[in-house]
C-alpha atoms as a PDB file:
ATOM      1  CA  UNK A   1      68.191 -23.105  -2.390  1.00  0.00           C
ATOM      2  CA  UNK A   2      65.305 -21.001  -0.947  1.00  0.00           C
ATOM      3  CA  UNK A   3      61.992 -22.777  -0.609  1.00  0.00           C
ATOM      4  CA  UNK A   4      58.962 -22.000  -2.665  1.00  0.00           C
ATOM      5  CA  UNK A   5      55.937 -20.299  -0.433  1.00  0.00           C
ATOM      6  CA  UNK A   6      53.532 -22.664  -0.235  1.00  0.00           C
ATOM      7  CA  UNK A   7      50.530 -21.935  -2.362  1.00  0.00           C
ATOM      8  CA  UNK A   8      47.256 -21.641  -0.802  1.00  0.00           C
ATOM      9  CA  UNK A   9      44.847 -24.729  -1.750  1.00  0.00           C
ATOM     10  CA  UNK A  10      41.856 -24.213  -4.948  1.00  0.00           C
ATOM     11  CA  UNK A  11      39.578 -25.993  -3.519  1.00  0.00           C
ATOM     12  CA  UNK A  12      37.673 -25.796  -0.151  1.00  0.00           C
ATOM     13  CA  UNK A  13      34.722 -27.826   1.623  1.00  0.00           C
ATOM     14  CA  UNK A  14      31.727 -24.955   0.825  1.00  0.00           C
ATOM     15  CA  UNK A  15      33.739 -22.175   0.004  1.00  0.00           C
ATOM     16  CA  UNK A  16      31.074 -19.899  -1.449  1.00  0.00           C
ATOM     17  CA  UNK A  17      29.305 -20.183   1.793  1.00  0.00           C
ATOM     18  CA  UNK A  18      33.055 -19.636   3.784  1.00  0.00           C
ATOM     19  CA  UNK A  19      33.223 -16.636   1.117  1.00  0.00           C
ATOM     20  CA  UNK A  20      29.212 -15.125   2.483  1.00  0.00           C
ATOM     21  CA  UNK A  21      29.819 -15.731   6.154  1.00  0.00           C
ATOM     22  CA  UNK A  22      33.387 -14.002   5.505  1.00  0.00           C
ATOM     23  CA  UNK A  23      31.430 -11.034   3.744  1.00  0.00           C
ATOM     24  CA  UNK A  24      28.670 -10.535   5.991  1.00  0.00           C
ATOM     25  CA  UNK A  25      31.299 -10.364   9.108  1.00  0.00           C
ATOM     26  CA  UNK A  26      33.423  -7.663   6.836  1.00  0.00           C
ATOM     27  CA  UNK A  27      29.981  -6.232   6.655  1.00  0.00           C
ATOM     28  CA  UNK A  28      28.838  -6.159   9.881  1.00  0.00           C
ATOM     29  CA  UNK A  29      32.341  -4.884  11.128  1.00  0.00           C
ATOM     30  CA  UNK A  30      33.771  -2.130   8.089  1.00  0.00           C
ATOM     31  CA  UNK A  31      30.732  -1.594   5.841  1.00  0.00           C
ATOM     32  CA  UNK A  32      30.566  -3.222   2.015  1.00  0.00           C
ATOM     33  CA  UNK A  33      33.311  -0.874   0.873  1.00  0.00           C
ATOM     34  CA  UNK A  34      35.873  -2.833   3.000  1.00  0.00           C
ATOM     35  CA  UNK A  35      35.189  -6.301   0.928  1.00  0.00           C
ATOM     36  CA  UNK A  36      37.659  -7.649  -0.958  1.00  0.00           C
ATOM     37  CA  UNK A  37      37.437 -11.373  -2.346  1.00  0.00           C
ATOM     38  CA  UNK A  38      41.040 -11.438  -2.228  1.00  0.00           C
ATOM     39  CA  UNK A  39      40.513 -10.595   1.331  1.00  0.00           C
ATOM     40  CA  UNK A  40      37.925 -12.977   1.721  1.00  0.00           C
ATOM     41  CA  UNK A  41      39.904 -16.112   0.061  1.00  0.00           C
ATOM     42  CA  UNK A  42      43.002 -14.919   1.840  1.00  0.00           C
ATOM     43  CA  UNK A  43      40.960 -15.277   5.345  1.00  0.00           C
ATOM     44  CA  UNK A  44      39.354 -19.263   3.745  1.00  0.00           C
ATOM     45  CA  UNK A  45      42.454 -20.038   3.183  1.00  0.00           C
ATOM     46  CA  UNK A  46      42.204 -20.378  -0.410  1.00  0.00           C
ATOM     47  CA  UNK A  47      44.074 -19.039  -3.566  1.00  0.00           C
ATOM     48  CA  UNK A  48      43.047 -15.569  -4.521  1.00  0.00           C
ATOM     49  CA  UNK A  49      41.428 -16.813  -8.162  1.00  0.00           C
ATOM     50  CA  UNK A  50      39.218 -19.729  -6.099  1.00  0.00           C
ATOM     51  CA  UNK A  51      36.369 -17.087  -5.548  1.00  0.00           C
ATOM     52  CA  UNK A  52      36.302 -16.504  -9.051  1.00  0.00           C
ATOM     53  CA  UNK A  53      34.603 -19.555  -9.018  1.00  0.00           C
ATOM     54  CA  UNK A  54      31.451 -18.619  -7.225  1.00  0.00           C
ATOM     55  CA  UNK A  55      31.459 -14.946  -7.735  1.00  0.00           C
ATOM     56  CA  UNK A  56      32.655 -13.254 -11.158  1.00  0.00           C
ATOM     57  CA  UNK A  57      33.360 -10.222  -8.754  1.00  0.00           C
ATOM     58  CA  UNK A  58      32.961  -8.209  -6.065  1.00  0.00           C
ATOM     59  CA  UNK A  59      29.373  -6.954  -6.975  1.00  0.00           C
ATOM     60  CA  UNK A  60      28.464 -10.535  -7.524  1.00  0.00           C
ATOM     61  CA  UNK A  61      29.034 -11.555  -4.204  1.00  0.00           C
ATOM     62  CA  UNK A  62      27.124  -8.502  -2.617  1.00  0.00           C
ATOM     63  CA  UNK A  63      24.167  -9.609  -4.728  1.00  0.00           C
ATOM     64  CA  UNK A  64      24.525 -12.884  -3.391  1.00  0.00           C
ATOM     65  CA  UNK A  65      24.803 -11.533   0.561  1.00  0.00           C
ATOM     66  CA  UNK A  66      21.676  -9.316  -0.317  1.00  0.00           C
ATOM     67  CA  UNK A  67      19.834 -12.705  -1.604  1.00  0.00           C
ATOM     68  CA  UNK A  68      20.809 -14.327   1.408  1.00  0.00           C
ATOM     69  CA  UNK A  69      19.525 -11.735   3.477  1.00  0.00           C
ATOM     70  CA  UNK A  70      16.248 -11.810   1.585  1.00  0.00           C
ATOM     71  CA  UNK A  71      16.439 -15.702   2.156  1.00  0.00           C
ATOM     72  CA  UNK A  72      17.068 -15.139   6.113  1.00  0.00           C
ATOM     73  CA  UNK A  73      13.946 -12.336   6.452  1.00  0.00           C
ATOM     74  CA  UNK A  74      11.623 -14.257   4.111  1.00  0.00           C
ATOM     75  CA  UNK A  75      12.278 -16.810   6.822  1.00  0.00           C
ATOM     76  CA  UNK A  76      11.468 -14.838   9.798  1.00  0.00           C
ATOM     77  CA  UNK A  77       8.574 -13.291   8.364  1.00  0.00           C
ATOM     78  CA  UNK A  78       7.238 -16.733   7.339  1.00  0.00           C
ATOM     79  CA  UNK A  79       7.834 -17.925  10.763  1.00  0.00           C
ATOM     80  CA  UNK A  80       5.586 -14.797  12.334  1.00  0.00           C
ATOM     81  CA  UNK A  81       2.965 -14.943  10.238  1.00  0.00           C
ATOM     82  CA  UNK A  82      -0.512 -16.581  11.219  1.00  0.00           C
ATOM     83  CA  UNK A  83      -3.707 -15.905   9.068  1.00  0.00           C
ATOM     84  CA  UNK A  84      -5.576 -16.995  12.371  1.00  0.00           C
ATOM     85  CA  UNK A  85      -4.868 -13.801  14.056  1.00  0.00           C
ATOM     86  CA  UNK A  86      -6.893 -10.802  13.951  1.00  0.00           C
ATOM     87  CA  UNK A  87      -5.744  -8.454  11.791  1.00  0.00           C
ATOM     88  CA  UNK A  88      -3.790  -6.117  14.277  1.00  0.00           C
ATOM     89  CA  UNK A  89      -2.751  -8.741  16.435  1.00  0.00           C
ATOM     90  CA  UNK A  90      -1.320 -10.337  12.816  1.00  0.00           C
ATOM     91  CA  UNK A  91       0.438  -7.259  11.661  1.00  0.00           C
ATOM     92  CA  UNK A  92       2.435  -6.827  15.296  1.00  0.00           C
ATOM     93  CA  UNK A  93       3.821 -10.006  15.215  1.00  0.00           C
ATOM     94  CA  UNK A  94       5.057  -9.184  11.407  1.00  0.00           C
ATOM     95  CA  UNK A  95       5.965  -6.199  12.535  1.00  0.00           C
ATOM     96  CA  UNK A  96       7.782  -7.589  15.255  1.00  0.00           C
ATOM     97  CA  UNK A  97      10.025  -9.953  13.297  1.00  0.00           C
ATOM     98  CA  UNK A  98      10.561  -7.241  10.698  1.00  0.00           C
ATOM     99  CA  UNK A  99      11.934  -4.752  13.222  1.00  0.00           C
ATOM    100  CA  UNK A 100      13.862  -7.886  14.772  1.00  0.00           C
ATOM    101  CA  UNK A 101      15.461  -8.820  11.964  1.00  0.00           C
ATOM    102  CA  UNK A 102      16.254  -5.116  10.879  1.00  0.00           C
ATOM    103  CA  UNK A 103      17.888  -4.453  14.404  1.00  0.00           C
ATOM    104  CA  UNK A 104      20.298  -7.730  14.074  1.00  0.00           C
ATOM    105  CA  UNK A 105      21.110  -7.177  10.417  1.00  0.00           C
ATOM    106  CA  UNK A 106      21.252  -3.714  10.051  1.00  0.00           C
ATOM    107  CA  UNK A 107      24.329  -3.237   7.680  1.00  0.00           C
ATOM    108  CA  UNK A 108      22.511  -6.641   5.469  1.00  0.00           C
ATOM    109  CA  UNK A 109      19.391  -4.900   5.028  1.00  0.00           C
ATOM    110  CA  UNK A 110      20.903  -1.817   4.040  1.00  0.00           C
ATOM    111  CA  UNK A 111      22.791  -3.779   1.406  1.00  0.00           C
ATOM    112  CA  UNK A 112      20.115  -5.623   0.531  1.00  0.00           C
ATOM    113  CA  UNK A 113      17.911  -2.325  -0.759  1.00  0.00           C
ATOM    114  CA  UNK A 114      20.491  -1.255  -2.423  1.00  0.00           C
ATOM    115  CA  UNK A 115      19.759  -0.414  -5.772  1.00  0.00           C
ATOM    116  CA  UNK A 116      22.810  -1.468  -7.209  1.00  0.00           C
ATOM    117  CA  UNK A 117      22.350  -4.526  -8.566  1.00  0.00           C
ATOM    118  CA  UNK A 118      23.619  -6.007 -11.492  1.00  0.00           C
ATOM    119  CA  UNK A 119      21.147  -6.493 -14.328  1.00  0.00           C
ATOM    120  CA  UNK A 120      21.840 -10.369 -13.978  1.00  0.00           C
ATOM    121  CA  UNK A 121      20.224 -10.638 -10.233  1.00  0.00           C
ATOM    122  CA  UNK A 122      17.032  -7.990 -11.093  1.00  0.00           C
ATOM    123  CA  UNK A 123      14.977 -10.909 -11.290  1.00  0.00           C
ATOM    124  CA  UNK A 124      16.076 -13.097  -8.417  1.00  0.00           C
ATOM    125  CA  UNK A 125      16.405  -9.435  -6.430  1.00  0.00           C
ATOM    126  CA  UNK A 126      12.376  -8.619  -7.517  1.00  0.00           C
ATOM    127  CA  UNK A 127      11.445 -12.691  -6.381  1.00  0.00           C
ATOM    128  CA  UNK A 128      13.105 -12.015  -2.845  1.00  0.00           C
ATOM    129  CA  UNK A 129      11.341  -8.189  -2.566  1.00  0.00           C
ATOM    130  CA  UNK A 130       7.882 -10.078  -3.339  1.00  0.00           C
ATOM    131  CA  UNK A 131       8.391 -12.903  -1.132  1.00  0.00           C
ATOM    132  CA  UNK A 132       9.191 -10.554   1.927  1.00  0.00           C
ATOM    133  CA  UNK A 133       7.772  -7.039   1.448  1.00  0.00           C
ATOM    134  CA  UNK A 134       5.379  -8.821  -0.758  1.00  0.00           C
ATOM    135  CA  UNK A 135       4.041 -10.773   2.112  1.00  0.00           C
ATOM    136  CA  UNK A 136       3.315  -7.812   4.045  1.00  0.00           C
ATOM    137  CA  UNK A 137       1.472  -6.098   0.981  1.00  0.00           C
ATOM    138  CA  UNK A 138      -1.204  -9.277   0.689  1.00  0.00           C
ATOM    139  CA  UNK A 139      -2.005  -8.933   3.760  1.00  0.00           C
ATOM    140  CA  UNK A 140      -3.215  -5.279   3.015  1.00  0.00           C
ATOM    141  CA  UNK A 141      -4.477  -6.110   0.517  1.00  0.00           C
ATOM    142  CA  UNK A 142      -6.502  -8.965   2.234  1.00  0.00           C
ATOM    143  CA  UNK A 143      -7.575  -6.591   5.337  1.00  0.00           C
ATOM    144  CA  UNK A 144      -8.765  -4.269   2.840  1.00  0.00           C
ATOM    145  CA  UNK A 145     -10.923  -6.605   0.682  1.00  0.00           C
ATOM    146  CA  UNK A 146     -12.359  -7.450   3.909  1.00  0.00           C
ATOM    147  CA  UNK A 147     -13.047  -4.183   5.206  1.00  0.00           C
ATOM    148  CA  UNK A 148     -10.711  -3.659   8.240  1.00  0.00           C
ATOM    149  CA  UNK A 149      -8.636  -0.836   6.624  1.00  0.00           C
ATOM    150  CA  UNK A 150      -8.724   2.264   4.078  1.00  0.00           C
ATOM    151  CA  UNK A 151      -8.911   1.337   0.518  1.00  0.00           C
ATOM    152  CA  UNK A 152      -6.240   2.786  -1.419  1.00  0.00           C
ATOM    153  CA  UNK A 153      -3.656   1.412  -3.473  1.00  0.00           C
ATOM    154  CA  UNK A 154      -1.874  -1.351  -1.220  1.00  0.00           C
ATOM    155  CA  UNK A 155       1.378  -0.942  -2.462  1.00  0.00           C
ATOM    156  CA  UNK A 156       1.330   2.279  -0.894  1.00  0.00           C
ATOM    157  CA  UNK A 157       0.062   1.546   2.040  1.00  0.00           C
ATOM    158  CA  UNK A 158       2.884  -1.166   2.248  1.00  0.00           C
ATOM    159  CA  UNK A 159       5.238   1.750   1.577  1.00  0.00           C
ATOM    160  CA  UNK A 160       4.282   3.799   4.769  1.00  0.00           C
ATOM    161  CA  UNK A 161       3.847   0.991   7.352  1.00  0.00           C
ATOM    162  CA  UNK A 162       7.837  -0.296   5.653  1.00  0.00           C
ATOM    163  CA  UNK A 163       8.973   3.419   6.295  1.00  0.00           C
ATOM    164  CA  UNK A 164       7.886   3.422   9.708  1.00  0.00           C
ATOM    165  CA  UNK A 165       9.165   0.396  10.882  1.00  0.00           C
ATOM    166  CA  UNK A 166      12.620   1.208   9.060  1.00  0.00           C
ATOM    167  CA  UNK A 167      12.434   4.751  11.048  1.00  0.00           C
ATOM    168  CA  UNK A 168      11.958   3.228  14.358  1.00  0.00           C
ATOM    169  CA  UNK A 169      14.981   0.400  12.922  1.00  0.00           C
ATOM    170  CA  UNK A 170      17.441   3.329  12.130  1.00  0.00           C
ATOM    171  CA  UNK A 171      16.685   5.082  15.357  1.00  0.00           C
ATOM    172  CA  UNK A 172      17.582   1.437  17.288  1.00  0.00           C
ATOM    173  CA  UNK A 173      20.698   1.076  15.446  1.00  0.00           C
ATOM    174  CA  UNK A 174      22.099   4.333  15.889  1.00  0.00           C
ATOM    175  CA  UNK A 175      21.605   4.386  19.431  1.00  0.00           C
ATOM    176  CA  UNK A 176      18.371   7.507  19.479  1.00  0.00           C
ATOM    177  CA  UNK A 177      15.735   4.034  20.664  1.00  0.00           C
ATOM    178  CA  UNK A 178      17.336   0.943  23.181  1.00  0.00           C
ATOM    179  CA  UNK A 179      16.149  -2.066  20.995  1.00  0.00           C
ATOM    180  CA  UNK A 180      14.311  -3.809  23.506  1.00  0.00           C
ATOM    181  CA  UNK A 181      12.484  -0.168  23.614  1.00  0.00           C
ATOM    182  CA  UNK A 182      11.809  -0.426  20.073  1.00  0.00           C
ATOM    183  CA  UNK A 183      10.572  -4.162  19.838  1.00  0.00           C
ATOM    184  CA  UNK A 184       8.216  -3.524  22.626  1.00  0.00           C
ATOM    185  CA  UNK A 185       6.677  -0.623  21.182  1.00  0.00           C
ATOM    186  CA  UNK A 186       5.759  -2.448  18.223  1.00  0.00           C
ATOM    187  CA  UNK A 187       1.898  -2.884  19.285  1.00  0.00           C
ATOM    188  CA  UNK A 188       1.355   0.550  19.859  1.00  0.00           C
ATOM    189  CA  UNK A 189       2.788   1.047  16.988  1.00  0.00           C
ATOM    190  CA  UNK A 190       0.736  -1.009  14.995  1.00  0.00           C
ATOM    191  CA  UNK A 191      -2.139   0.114  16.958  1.00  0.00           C
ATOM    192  CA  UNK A 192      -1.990   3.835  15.737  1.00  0.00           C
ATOM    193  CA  UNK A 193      -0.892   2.647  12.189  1.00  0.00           C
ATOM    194  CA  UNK A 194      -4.554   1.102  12.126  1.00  0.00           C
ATOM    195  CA  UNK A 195      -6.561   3.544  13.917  1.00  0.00           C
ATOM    196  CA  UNK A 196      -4.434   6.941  14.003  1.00  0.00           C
ATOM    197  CA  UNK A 197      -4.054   9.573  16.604  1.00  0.00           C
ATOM    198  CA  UNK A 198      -7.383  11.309  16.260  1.00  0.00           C
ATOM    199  CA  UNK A 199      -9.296  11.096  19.175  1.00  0.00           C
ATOM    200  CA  UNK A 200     -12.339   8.831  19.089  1.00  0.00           C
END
């Protein structure tokens, strides 16, 4: 009689975060087109259907890995920020975790402005935009009601500093700018983001 393959188990400790950490490695490694939850359950050591418990599919789970992301920069960002500080000094040491974070987690962030997401995570998606782009954007805002920058509409603003510090991101993880190049050029950065290149 020939014996039955033994059937991978249902359950497992935390598999939905086993399934994340599995995805954002995939991620890091092969890019989001390589991710497979059959993949990923094969790797936890789980049956194929036992994702199908945390994630109704594959689009599900990259909405979940871009929330996480959100999560992990909201973090960061939180962690830099100090009101005390004057306002440049402030805005380098966002600027700095920003760019940080953007150099580490390159392939994350990418996913994670995305604009594929399923109707279902728009709102949780918009809640993790505010609390981390959002953050940078009040404190615009903020500078400007007190003077120390151009009026305009902040949102904008918020736009142009983001694009910048994505640019100088992109050019660190594609090899044109050494990171530690990039990270310690944030305060000049900064510095002619507040006060341009015109001589004074």
């Amino acid at each position: 009689m020939v014996p039955m393959p033994e059937s991978r188990p249902y359950h497992h400790g935390d598999l939905r975060s086993a399934l994340l950490a599995g995805a954002e490695h995939t991620l890091r490694e092969k890019g989001a087109g390589a991710l497979s939850l059959r993949e990923l359950a094969r790797e936890a050591g789980v049956s194929h259907a036992a994702p199908g418990r945390h994630f109704k599919d594959k689009q599900a789970l990259l909405n979940a890995l871009a929330l996480a992301g959100y999560d992990r920069l909201g973090q960061a960002l939180d962690g830099a920020d100090d009101a005390t500080l004057p306002l440049e000094q402030r805005l380098t040491a966002l600027a700095r975790s920003y760019l940080a974070f953007a150099i580490d987690n390159a392939e994350l962030l990418e996913l994670m402005y995305a604009r594929k997401h399923e109707p279902d995570a728009s709102e949780q998606m918009a809640a993790a935009v505010d609390r981390t782009v959002g953050s940078l954007e009040r404190v615009i805002a903020d500078a400007q009601e007190r003077g120390e920058i151009i009026a305009g509409d902040p949102q904008h603003l918020t736009l142009l500093t983001g694009a910048t510090l994505q640019g100088i991101a992109s050019f660190a993880a594609g090899g044109m700018l050494a990171p530690e190049a990039a990270l310690d050029g944030i305060g000049e950065l900064v510095h002619l983001l507040l006060h341009g290149l015109k001589p004074r």
